[in-house]
C-alpha atoms as a PDB file:
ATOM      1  CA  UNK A   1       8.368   8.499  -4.134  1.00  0.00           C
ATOM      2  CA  UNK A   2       8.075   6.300  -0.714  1.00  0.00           C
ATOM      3  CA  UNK A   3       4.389   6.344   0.168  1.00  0.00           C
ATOM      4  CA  UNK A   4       3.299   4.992   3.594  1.00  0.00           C
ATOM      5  CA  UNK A   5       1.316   1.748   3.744  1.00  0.00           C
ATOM      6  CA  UNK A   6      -0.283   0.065   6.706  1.00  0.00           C
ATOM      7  CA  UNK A   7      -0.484  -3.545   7.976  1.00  0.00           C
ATOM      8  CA  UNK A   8      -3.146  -4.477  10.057  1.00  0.00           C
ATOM      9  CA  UNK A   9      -3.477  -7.981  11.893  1.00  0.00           C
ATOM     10  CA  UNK A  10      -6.630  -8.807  12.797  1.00  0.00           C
ATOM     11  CA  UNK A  11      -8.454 -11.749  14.366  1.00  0.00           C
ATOM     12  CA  UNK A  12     -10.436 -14.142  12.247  1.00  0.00           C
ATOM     13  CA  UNK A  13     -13.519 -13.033  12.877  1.00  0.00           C
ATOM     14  CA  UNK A  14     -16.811 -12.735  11.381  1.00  0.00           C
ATOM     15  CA  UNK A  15     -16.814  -8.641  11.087  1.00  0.00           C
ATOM     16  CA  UNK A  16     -14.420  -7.808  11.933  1.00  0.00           C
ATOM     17  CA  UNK A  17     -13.027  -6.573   8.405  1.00  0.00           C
ATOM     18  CA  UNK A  18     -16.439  -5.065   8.329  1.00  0.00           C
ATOM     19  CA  UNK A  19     -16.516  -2.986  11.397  1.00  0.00           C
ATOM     20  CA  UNK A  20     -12.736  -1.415  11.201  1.00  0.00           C
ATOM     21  CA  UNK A  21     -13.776  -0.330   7.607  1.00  0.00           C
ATOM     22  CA  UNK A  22     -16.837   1.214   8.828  1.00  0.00           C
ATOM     23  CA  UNK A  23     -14.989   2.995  11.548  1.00  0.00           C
ATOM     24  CA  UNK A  24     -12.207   4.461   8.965  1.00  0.00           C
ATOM     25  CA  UNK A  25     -15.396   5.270   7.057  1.00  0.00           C
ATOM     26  CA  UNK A  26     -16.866   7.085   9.593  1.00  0.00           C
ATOM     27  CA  UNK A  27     -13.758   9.039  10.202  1.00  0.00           C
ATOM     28  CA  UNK A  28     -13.580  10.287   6.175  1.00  0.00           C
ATOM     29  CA  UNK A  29     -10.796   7.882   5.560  1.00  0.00           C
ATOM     30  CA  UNK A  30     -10.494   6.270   2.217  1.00  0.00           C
ATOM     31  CA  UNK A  31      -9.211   3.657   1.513  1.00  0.00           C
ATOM     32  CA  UNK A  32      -7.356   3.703  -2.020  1.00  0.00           C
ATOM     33  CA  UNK A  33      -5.976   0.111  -2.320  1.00  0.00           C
ATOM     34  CA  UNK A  34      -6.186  -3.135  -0.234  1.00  0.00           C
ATOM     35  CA  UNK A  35      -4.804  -6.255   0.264  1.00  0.00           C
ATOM     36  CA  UNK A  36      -6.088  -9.226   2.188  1.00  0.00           C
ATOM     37  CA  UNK A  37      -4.281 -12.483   3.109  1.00  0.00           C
ATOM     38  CA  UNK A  38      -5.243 -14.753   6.286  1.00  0.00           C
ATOM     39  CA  UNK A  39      -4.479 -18.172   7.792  1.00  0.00           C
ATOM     40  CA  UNK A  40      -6.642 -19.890  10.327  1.00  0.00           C
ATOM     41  CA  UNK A  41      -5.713 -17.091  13.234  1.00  0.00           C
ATOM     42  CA  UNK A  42      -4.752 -14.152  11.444  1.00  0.00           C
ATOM     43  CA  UNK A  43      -6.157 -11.907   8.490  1.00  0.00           C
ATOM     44  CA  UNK A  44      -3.370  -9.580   7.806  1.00  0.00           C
ATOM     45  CA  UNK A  45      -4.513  -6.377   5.815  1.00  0.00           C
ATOM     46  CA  UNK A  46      -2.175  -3.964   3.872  1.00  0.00           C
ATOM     47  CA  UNK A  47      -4.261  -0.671   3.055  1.00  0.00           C
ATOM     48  CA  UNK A  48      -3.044   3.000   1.160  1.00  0.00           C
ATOM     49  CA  UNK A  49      -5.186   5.574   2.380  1.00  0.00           C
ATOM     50  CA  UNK A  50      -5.390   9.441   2.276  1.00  0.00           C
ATOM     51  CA  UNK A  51      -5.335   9.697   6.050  1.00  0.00           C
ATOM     52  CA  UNK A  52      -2.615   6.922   7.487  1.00  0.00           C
ATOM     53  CA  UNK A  53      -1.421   8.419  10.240  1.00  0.00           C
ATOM     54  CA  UNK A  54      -5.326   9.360  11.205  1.00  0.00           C
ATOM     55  CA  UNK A  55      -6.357   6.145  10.084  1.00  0.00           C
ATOM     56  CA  UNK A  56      -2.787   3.905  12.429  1.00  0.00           C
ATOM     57  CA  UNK A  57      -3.962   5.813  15.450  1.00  0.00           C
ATOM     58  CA  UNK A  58      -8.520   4.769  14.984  1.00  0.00           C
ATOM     59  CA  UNK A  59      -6.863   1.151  14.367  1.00  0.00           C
ATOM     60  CA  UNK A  60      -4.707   0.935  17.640  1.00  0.00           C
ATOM     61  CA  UNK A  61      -7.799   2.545  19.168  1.00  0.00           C
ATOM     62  CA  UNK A  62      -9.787  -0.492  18.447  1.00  0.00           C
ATOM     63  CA  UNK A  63      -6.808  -2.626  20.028  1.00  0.00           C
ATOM     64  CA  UNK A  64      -5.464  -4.123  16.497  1.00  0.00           C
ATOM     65  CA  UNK A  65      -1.776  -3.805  15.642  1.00  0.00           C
ATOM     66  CA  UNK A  66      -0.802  -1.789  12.939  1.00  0.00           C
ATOM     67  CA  UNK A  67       2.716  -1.139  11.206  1.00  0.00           C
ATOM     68  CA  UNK A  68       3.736   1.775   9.047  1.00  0.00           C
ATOM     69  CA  UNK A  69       6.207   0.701   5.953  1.00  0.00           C
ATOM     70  CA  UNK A  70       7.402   2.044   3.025  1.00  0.00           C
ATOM     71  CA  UNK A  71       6.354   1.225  -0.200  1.00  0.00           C
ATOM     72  CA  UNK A  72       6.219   2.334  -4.312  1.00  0.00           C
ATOM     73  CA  UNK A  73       2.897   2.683  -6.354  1.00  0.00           C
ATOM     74  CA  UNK A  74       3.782   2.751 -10.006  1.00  0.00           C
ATOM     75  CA  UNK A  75       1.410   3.587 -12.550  1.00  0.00           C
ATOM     76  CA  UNK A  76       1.133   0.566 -14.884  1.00  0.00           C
ATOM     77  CA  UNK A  77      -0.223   0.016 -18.675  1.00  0.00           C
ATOM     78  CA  UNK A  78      -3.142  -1.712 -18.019  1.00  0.00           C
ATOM     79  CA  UNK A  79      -2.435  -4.619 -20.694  1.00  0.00           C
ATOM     80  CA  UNK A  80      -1.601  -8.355 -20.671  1.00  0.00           C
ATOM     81  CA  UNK A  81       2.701  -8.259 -19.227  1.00  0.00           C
ATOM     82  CA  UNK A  82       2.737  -4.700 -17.812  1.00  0.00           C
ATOM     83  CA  UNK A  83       3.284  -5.950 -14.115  1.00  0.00           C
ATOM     84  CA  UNK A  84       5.948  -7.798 -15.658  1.00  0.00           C
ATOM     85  CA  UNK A  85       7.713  -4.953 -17.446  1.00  0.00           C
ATOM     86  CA  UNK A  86       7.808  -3.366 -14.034  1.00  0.00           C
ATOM     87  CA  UNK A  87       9.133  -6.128 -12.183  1.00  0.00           C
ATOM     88  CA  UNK A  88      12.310  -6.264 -14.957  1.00  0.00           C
ATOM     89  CA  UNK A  89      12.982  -2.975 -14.626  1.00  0.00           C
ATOM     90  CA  UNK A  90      13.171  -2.900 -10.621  1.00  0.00           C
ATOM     91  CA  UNK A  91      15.120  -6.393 -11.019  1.00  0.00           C
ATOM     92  CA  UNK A  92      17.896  -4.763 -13.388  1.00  0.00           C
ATOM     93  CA  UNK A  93      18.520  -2.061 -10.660  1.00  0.00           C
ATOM     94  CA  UNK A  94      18.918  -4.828  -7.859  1.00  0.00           C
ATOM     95  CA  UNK A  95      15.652  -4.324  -6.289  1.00  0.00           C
ATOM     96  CA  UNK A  96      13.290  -7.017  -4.512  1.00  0.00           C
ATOM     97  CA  UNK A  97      10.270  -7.664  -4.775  1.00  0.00           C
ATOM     98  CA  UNK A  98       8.502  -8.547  -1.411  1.00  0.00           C
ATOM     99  CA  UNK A  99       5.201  -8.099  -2.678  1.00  0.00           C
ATOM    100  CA  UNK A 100       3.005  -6.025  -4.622  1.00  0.00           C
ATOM    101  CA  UNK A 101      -0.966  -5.899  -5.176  1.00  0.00           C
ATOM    102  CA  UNK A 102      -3.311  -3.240  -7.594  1.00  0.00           C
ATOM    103  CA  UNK A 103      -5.544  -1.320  -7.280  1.00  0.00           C
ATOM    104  CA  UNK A 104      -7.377   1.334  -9.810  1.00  0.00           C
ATOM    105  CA  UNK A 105      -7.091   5.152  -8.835  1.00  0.00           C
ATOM    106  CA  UNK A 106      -8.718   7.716 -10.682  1.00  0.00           C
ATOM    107  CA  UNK A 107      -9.041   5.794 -13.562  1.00  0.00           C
ATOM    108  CA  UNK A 108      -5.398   4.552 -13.701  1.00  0.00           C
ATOM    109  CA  UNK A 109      -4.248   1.343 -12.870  1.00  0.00           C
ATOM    110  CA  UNK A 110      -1.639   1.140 -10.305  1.00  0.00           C
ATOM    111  CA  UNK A 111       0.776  -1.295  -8.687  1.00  0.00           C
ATOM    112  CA  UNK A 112       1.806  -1.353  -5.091  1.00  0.00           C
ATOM    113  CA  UNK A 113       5.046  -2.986  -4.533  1.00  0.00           C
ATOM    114  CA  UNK A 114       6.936  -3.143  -1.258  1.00  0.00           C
ATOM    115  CA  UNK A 115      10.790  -3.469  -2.589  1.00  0.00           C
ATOM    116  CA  UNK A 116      14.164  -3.448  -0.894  1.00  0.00           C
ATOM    117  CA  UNK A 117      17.893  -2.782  -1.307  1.00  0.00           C
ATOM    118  CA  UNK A 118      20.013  -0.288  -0.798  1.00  0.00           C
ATOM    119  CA  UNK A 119      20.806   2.426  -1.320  1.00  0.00           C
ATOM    120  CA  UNK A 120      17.132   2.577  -2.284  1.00  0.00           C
ATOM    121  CA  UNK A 121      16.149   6.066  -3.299  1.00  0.00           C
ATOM    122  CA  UNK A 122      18.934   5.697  -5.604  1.00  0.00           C
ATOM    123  CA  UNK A 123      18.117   2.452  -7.203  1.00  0.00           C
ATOM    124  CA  UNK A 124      14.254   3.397  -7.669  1.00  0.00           C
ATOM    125  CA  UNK A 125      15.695   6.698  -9.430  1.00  0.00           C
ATOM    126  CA  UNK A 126      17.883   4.544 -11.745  1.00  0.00           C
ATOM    127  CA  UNK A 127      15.028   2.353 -12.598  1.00  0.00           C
ATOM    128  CA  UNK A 128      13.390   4.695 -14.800  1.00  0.00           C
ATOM    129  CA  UNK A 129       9.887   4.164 -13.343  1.00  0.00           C
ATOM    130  CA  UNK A 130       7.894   6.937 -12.979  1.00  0.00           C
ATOM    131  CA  UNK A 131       6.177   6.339  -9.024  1.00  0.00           C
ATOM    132  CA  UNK A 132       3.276   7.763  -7.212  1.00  0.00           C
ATOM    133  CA  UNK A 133       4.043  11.001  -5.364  1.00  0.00           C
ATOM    134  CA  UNK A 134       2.657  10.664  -1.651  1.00  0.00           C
ATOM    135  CA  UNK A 135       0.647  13.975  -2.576  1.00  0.00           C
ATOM    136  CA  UNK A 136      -1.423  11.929  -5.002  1.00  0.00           C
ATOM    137  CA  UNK A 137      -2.521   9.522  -2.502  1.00  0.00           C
ATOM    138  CA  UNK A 138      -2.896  12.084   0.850  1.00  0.00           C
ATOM    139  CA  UNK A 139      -3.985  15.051   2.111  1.00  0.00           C
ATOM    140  CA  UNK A 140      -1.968  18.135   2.881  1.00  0.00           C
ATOM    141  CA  UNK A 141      -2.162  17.089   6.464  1.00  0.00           C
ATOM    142  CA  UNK A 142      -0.697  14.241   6.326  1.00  0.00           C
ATOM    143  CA  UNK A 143       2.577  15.731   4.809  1.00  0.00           C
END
């Protein structure tokens, strides 16, 4: 149910985005979902992929930082208030929210949300959302 994202900081650089997506390119890494935010010294990239440990190790290669953490993809309706219905039913279990971000795979839309509280397995299972398995996002390698 826990899938593994990665953060990535990375200078603000003209490129730079660019060139690290070219190299997890080049290495058959895709990239299933993304999320960009930056500041004036920073550009701090949360990616799913079907490689990540593969894809942690080519990004510490090229010098940038990267941190593994656990997150939950959630298939969601794709109509007006289905993030919303999500977001009730992880708040009626005592979940938060520290962010989430989309993305479409396969056709389906799909939420990424990074939540906390404990115990957690237990609390997403009482939710009653039905999440991601990592199998549907990696390869049997990266089991």
């Amino acid at each position: 149910m826990l899938i593994d994202q990665l953060t990535i900081c990375l200078p603000v650089s003209s490129g730079t985005l660019a060139g690290l997506c070219h190299k997890l390119g080049a290495a058959g890494i895709q990239i299933h979902a993304l999320m960009i935010a930056n500041d004036t010294d920073l550009v701090l990239l949360r990616i799913i992929c079907d490689h990540p440990r593969a894809a942690a190790m080519i990004v510490e290669r090229e010098g940038y930082q990267v941190i593994v953490s656990k997150v939950v993809a959630v298939e969601v309706e794709n109509t007006p208030g289905g993030l919303g219905c999500i977001l009730d039913r992880l708040a009626s279990c005592d979940l938060n929210v520290e962010y989430a971000y989309s993305c479409s795979l396969g056709g389906r839309t799909v939420d990424v949300v990074k939540v906390s509280g404990e115990p957690l397995a237990i609390k997403l299972g009482d939710s009653g959302l039905v999440f991601l398995a990592p199998e549907e996002l990696y390869r049997s390698d990266e089991l």
